[in-house]
C-alpha atoms as a PDB file:
ATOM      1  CA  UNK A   1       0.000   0.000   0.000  1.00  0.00           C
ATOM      2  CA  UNK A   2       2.734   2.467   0.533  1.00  0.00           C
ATOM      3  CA  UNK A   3       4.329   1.851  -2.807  1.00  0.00           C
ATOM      4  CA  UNK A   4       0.560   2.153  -4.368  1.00  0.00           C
ATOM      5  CA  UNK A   5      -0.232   5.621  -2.294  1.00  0.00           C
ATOM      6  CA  UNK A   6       3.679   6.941  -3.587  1.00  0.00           C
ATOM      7  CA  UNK A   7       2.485   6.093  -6.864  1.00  0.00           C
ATOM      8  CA  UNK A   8      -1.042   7.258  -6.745  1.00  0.00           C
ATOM      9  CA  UNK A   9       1.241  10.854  -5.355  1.00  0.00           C
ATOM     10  CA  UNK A  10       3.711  11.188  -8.126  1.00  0.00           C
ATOM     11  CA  UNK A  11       0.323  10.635 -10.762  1.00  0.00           C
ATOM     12  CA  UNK A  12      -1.336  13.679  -8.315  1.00  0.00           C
ATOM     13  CA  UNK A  13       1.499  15.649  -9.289  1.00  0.00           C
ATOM     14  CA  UNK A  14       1.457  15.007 -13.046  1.00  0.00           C
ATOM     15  CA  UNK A  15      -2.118  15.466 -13.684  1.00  0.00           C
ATOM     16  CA  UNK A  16      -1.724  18.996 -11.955  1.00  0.00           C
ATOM     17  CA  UNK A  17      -5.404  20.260 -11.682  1.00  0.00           C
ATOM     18  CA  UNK A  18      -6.920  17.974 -13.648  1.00  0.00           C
ATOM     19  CA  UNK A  19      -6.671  15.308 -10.455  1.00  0.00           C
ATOM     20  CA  UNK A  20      -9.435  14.014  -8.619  1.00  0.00           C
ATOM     21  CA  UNK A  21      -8.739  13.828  -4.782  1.00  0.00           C
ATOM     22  CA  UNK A  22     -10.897  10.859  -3.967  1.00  0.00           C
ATOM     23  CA  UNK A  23     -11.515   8.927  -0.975  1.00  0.00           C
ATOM     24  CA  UNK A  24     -11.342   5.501  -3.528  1.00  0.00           C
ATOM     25  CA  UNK A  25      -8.422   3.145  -3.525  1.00  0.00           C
ATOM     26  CA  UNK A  26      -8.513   1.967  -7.394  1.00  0.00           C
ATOM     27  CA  UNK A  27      -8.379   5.276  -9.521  1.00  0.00           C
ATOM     28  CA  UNK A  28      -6.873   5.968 -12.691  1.00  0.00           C
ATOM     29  CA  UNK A  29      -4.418   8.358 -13.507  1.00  0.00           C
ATOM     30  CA  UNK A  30      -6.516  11.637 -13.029  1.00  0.00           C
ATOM     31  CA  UNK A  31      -7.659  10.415  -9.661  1.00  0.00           C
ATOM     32  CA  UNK A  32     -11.135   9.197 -11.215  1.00  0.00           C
ATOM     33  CA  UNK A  33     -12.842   5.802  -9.641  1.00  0.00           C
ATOM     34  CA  UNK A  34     -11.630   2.666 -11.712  1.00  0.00           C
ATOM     35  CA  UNK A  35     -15.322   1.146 -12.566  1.00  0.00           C
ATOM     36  CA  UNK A  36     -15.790  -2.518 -13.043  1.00  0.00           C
ATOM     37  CA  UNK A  37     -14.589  -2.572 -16.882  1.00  0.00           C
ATOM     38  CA  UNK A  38     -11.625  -0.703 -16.408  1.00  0.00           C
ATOM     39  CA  UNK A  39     -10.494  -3.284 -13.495  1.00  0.00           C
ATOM     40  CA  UNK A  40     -11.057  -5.682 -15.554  1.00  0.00           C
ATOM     41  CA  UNK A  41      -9.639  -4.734 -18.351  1.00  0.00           C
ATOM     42  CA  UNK A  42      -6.434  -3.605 -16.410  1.00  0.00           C
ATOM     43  CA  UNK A  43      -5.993  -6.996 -15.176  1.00  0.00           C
ATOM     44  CA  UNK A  44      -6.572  -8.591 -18.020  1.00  0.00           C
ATOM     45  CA  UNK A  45      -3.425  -6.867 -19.575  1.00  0.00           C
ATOM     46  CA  UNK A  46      -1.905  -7.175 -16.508  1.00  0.00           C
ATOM     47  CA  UNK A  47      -2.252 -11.071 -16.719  1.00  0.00           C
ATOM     48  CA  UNK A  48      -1.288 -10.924 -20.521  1.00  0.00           C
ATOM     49  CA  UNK A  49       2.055  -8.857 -19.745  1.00  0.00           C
ATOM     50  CA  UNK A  50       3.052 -11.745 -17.325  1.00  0.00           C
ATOM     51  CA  UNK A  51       2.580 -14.386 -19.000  1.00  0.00           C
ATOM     52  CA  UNK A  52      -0.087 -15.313 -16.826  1.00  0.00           C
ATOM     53  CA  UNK A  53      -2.813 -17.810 -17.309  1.00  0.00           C
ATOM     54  CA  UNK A  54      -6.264 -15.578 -17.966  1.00  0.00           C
ATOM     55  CA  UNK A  55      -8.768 -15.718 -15.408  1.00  0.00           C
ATOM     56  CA  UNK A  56     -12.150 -13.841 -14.687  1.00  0.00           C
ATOM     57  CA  UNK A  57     -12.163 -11.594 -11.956  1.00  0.00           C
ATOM     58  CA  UNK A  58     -15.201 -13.188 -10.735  1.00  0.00           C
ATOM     59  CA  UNK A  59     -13.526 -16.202 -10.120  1.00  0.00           C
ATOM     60  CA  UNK A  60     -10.519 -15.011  -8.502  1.00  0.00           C
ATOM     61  CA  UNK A  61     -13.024 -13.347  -5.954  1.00  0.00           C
ATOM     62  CA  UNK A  62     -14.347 -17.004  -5.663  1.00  0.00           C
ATOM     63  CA  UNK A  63     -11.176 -18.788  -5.550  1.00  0.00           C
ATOM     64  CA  UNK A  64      -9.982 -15.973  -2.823  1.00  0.00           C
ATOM     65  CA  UNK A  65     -12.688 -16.904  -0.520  1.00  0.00           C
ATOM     66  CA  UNK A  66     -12.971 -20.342  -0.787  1.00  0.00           C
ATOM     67  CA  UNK A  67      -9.103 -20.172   0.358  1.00  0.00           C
ATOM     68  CA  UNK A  68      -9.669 -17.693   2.954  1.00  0.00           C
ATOM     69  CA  UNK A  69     -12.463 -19.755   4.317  1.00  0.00           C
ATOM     70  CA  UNK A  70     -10.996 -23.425   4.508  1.00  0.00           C
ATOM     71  CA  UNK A  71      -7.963 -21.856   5.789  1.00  0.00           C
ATOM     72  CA  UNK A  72      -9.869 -20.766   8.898  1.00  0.00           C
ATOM     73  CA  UNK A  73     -10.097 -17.245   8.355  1.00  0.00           C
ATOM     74  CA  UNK A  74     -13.401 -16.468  10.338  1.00  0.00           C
ATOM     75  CA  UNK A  75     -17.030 -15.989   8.840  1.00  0.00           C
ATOM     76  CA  UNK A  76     -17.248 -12.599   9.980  1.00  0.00           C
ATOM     77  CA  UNK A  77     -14.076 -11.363   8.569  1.00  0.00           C
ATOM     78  CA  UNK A  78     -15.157 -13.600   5.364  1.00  0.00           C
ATOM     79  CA  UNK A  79     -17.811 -11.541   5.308  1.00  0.00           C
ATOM     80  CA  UNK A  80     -15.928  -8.077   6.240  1.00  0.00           C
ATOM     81  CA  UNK A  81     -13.188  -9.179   3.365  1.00  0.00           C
ATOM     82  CA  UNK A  82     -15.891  -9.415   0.754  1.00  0.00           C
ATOM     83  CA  UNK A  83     -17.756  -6.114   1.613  1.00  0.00           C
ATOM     84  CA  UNK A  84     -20.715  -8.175   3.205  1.00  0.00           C
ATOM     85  CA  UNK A  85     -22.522  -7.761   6.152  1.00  0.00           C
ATOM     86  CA  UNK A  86     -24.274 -11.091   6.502  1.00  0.00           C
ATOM     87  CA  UNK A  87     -21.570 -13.827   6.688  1.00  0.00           C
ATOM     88  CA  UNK A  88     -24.178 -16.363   5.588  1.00  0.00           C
ATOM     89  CA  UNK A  89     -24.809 -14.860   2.613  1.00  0.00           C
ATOM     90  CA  UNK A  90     -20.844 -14.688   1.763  1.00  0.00           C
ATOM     91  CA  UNK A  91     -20.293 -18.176   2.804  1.00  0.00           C
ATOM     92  CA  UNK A  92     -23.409 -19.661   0.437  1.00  0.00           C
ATOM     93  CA  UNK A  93     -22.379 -17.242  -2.272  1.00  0.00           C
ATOM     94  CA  UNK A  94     -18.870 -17.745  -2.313  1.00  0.00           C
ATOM     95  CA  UNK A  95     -17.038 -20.600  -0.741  1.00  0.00           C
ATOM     96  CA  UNK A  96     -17.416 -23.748  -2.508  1.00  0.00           C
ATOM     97  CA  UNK A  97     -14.601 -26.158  -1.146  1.00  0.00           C
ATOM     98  CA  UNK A  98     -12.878 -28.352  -3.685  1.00  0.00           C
ATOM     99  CA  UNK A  99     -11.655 -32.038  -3.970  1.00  0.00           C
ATOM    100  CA  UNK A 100      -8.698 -31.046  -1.971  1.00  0.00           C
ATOM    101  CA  UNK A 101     -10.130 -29.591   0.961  1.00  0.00           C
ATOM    102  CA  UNK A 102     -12.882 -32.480   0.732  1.00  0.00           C
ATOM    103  CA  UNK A 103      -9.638 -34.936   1.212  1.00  0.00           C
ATOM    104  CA  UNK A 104      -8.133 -33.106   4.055  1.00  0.00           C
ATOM    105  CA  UNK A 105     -11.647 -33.795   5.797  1.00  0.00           C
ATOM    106  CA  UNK A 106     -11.820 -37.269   4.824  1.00  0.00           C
ATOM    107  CA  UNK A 107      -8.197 -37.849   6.204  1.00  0.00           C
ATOM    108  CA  UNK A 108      -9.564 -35.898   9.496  1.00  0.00           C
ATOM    109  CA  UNK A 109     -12.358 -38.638   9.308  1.00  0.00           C
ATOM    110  CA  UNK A 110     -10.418 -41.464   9.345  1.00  0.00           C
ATOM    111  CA  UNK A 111      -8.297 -39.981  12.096  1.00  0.00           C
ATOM    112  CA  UNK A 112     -11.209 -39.699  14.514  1.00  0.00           C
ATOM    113  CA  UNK A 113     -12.906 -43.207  13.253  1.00  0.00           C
ATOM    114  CA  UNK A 114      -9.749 -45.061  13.143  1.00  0.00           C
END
């Protein structure tokens, strides 16, 4: 975050007047609130640049929280991570546990039935 707000100073400067001061995290370079597109379309050239494997936004969100979750990270702050206020709603929504962590409770299974 420090390297992003340095950043997000030295584009302040270069714009001049023409920056937006914003209370918003992800702006572009005039200060302006990054919407949905422009997120998207920033990572998808961010992904392209590194040689990275595409993948939707959406289900990096997914993937994020399903980790997050099975790694014992708390409803509530599930929830609070997400921009939620109802942790039951993030949890149905978003978590979907895969073969993996389904094997990791089958070995804690066998542990406790022996």
């Amino acid at each position: 975050m420090k390297k992003f707000k340095a950043r997000q100073a030295t584009e302040k400067l270069s714009a001049g007047e023409a920056y937006t001061d914003t209370p918003y995290v992800a702006v572009d370079l005039l200060g302006r609130p990054m919407n949905t597109r422009n997120l998207r379309e920033h990572a998808y050239r961010l992904m392209r640049e590194l040689e990275m494997r595409r993948v939707r936004l959406y289900d990096a969100r997914h993937s994020c929280l399903t980790y997050l979750a099975v790694s014992g990270v708390p409803d509530v702050v599930l929830a609070a991570w997400a921009g939620h206020t109802n942790a039951s709603f993030t949890k149905a929504k978003y978590v979907r546990p895969g073969v993996e962590d389904l094997r990791s409770a089958a070995a804690a299974w066998d542990g406790f039935h022996g």
